[in-house]
Protein backbone atom coordinates (compact mmCIF):
# COMPACT_ATOMS: atom_id res chain seq x y z
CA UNK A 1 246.35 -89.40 37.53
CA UNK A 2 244.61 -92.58 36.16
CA UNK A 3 241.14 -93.46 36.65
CA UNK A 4 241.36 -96.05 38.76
CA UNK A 5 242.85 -94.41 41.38
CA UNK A 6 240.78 -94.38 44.53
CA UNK A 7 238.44 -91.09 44.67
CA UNK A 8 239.97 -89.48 47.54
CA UNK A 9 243.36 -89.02 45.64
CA UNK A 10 241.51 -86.33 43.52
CA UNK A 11 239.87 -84.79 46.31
CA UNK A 12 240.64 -81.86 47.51
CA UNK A 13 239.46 -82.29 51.39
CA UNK A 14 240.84 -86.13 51.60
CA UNK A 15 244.26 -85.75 50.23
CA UNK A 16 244.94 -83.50 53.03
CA UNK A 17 244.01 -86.10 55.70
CA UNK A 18 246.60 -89.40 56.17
CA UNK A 19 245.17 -92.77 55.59
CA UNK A 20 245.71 -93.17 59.54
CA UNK A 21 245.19 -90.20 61.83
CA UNK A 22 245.58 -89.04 65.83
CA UNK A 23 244.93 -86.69 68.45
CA UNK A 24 245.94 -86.44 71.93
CA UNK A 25 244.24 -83.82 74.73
CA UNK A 26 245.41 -83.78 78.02
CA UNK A 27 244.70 -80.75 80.30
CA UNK A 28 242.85 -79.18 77.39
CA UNK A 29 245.52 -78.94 75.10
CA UNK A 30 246.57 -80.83 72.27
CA UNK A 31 249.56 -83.19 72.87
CA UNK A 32 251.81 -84.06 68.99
CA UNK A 33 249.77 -83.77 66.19
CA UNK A 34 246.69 -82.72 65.64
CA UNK A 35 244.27 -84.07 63.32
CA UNK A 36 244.95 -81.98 59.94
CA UNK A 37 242.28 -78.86 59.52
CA UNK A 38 240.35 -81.19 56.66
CA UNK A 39 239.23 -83.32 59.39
CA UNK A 40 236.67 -80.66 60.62
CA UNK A 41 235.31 -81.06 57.58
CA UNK A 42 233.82 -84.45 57.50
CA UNK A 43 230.62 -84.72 58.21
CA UNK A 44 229.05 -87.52 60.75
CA UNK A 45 227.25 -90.24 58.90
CA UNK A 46 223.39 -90.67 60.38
CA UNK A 47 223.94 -87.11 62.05
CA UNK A 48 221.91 -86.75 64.45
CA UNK A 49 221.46 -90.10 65.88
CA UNK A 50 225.10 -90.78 65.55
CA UNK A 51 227.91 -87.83 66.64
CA UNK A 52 231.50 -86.99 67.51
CA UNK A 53 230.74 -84.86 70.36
CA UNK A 54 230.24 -87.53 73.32
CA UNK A 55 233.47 -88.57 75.85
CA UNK A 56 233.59 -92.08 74.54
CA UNK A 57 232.13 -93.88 71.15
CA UNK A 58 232.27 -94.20 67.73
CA UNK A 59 231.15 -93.19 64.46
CA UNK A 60 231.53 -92.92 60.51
CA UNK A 61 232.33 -89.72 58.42
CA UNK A 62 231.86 -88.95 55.12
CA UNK A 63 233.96 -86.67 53.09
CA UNK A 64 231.09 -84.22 51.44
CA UNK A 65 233.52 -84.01 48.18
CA UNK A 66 233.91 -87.34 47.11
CA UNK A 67 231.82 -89.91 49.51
CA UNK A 68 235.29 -91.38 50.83
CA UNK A 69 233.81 -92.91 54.35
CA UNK A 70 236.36 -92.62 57.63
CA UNK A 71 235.83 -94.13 60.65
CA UNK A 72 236.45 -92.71 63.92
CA UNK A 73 236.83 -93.42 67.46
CA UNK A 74 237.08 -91.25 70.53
CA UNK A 75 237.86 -91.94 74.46
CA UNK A 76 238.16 -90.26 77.36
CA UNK A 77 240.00 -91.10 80.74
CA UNK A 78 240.06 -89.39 84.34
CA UNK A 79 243.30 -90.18 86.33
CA UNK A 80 241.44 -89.30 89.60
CA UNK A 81 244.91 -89.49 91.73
CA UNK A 82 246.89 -86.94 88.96
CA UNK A 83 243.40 -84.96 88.51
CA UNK A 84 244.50 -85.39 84.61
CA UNK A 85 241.76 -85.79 81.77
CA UNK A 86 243.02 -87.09 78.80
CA UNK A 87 240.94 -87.50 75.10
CA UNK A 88 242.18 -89.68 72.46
CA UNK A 89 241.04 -89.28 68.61
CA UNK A 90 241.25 -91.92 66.02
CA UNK A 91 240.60 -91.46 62.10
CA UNK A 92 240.95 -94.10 60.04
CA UNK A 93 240.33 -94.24 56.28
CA UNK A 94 238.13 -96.91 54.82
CA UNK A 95 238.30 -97.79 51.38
CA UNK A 96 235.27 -98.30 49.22
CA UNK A 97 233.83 -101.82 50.10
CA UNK A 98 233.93 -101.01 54.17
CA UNK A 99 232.77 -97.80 53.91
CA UNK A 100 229.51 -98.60 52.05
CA UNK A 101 228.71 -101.77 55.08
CA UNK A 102 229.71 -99.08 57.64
CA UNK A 103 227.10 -96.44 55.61
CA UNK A 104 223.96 -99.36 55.20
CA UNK A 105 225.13 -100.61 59.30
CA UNK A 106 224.34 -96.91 60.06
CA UNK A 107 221.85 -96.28 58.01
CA UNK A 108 219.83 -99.23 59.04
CA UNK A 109 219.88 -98.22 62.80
CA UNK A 110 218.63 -94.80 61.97
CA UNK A 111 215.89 -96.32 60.36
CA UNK A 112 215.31 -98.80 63.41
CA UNK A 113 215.31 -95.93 65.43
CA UNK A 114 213.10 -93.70 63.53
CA UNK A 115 210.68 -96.88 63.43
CA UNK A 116 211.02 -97.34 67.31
CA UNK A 117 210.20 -93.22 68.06
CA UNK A 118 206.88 -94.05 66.23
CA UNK A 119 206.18 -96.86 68.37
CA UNK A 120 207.19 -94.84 71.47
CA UNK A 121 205.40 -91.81 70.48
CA UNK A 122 202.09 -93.49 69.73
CA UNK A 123 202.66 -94.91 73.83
CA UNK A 124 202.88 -91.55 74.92
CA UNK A 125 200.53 -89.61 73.39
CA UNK A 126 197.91 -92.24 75.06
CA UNK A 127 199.47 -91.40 78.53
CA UNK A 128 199.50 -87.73 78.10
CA UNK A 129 195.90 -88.44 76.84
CA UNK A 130 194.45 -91.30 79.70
CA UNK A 131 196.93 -91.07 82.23
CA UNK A 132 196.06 -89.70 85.65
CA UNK A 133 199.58 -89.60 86.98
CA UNK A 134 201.51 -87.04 86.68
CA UNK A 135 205.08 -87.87 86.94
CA UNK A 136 203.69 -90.60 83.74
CA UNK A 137 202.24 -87.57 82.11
CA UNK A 138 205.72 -85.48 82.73
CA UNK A 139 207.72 -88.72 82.00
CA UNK A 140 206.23 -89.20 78.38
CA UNK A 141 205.61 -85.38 77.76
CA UNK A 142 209.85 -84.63 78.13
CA UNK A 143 210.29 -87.75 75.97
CA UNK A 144 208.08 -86.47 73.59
CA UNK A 145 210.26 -83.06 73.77
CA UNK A 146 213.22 -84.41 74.20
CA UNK A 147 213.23 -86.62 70.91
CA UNK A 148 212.24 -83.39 68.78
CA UNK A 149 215.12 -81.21 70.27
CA UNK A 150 218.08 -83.78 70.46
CA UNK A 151 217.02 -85.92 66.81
CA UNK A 152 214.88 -83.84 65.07
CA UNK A 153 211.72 -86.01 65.34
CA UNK A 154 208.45 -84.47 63.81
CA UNK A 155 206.03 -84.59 67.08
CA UNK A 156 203.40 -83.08 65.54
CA UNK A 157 201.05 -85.35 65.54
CA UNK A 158 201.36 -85.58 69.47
CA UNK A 159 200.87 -81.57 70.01
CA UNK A 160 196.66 -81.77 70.59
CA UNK A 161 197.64 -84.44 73.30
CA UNK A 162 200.72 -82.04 75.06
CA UNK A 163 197.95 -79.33 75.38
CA UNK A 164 195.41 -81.64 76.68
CA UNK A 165 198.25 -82.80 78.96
CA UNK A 166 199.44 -79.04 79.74
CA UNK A 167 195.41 -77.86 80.76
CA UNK A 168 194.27 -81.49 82.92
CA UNK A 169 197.22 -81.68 84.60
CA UNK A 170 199.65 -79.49 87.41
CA UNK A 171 203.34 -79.37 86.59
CA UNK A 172 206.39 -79.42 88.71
CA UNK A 173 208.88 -80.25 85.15
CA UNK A 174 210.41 -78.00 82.93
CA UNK A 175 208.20 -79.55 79.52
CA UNK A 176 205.33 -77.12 80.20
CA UNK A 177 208.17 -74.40 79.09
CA UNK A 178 209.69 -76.16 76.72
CA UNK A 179 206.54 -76.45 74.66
CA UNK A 180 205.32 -73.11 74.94
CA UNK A 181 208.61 -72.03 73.70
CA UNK A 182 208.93 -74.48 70.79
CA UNK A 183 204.66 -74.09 70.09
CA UNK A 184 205.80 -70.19 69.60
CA UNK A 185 208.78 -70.50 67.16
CA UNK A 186 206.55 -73.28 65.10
CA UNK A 187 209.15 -76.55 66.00
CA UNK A 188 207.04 -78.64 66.48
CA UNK A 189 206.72 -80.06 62.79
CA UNK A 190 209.00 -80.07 59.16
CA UNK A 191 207.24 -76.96 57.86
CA UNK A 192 207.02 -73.57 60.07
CA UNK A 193 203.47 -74.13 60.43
CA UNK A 194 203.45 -77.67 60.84
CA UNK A 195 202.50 -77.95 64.80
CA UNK A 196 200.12 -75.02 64.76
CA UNK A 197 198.84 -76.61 61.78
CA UNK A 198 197.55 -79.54 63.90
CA UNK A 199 194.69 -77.32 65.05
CA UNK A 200 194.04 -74.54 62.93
CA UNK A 201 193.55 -77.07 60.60
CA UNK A 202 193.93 -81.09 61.56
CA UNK A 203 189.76 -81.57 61.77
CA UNK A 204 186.77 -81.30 63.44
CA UNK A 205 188.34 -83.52 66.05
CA UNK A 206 191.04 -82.22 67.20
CA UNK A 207 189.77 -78.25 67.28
CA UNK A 208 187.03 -79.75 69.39
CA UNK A 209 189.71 -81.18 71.55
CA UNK A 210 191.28 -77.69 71.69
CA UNK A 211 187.80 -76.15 72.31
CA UNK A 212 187.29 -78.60 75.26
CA UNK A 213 190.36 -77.92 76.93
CA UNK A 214 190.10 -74.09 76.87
CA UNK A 215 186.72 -74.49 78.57
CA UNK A 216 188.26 -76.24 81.43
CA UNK A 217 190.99 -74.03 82.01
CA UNK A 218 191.06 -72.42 85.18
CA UNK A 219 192.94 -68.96 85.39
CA UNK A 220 193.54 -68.98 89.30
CA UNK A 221 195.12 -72.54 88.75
CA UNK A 222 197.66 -71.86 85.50
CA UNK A 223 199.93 -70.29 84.83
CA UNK A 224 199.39 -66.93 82.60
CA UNK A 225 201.80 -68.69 79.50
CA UNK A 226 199.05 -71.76 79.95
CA UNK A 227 195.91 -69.73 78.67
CA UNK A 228 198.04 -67.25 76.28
CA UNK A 229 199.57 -70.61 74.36
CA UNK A 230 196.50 -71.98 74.12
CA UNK A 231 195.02 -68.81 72.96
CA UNK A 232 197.76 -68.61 70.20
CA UNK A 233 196.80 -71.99 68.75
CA UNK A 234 193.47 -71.05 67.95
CA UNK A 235 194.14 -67.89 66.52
CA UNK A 236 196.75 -69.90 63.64
């Protein structure tokens, strides 16, 4: 095999998959062909602002082997008169010149968005922190949440203002949960420690922040988790 052969003629996940590929679901099984077993092993370019598991969109693979980019498209229809969902899978092979603009297109939006959260999560640490509403202070406490669970975001730097939210404020959401939970498996940062970092050791500042809020919690109005999680950040 010569040299200048593309890449994905060597390798030993893309020579498997067809330049052009499809797959057909209708009552949850597959109708023809399915996509060859390689496929599943492409991995979703941008991952985990961009994925393959949503009804309808769009996104680029790459082949971890040799770099060989895909594209790939997926749909989804509801006949509401036949009661008949149908899901339609496209994989297309791009050769080297299209996959690197689809790779910087991507790559550039996860940056954009990454940029964005930081702008966003700046905006709601000062609600959590001045806001006296609290369907604001729920609103921009799940965002806060929401960003670290679905892309990964480090939120760290907006835990002292959760738990200043979590002791000023009564809750009707879910978030108060949510961040006990993640405060006790250490999620909240890149590093294990990272959140509980924050205030065992983020300055003089923030444990006073800590210190302040513990002295204005009030047992018969919290819940029990309220005063142990708080309890468990100062003894990190």
């Amino acid at each position: 095999m010569s040299d200048d052969e593309p890449r994905w003629r060597r390798c030993s996940i893309c020579r498997e998959i067809p330049g052009s590929a499809h797959e057909s679901w209708s009552r949850g099984s597959v109708e023809g062909d399915a996509l060859p077993a390689a496929a599943a092993k492409l991995t979703v370019v941008g991952a985990p602002y961009f994925n393959d598991y949503t009804d309808r969109g769009q996104c680029w693979k790459r082949c971890p082997e040799c770099g060989t980019i895909y594209a790939w498209d997926k749909d989804y229809e509801f006949e509401v008169a036949a009661m008949v969902d149908t899901i339609d899978i496209h994989l297309r092979r791009l050769d080297d010149v299209a996959g690197a603009a689809a790779v910087e297109s991507v790559m550039t939006e996860v940056a954009r968005r990454r940029q964005q959260f930081q702008v966003d999560g700046a905006r709601w640490v000062s609600v959590l922190l001045q806001s006296n509403d609290p369907g604001a202070v729920e609103r921009a406490a799940s965002e806060l949440l929401h960003n670290q669970s679905m892309y990964g975001e480090d939120i760290g730097f907006a835990v002292p203002a959760l738990v200043h939210a979590l002791v000023h404020h009564k809750h009707t959401g879910g978030w108060m949960l949510s961040l006990g939970h993640k405060l006790r498996r250490c999620e909240l940062g890149r590093s294990v420690s990272a959140g509980l970092a924050v205030f065992a050791r983020g300055g003089a500042a923030q444990r006073e922040l800590v210190v302040a809020s513990l002295k204005r919690l009030q047992p018969r109005e919290r819940r029990p988790e309220t005063k142990e999680l708080l309890l468990l950040l100062l003894a990190e």
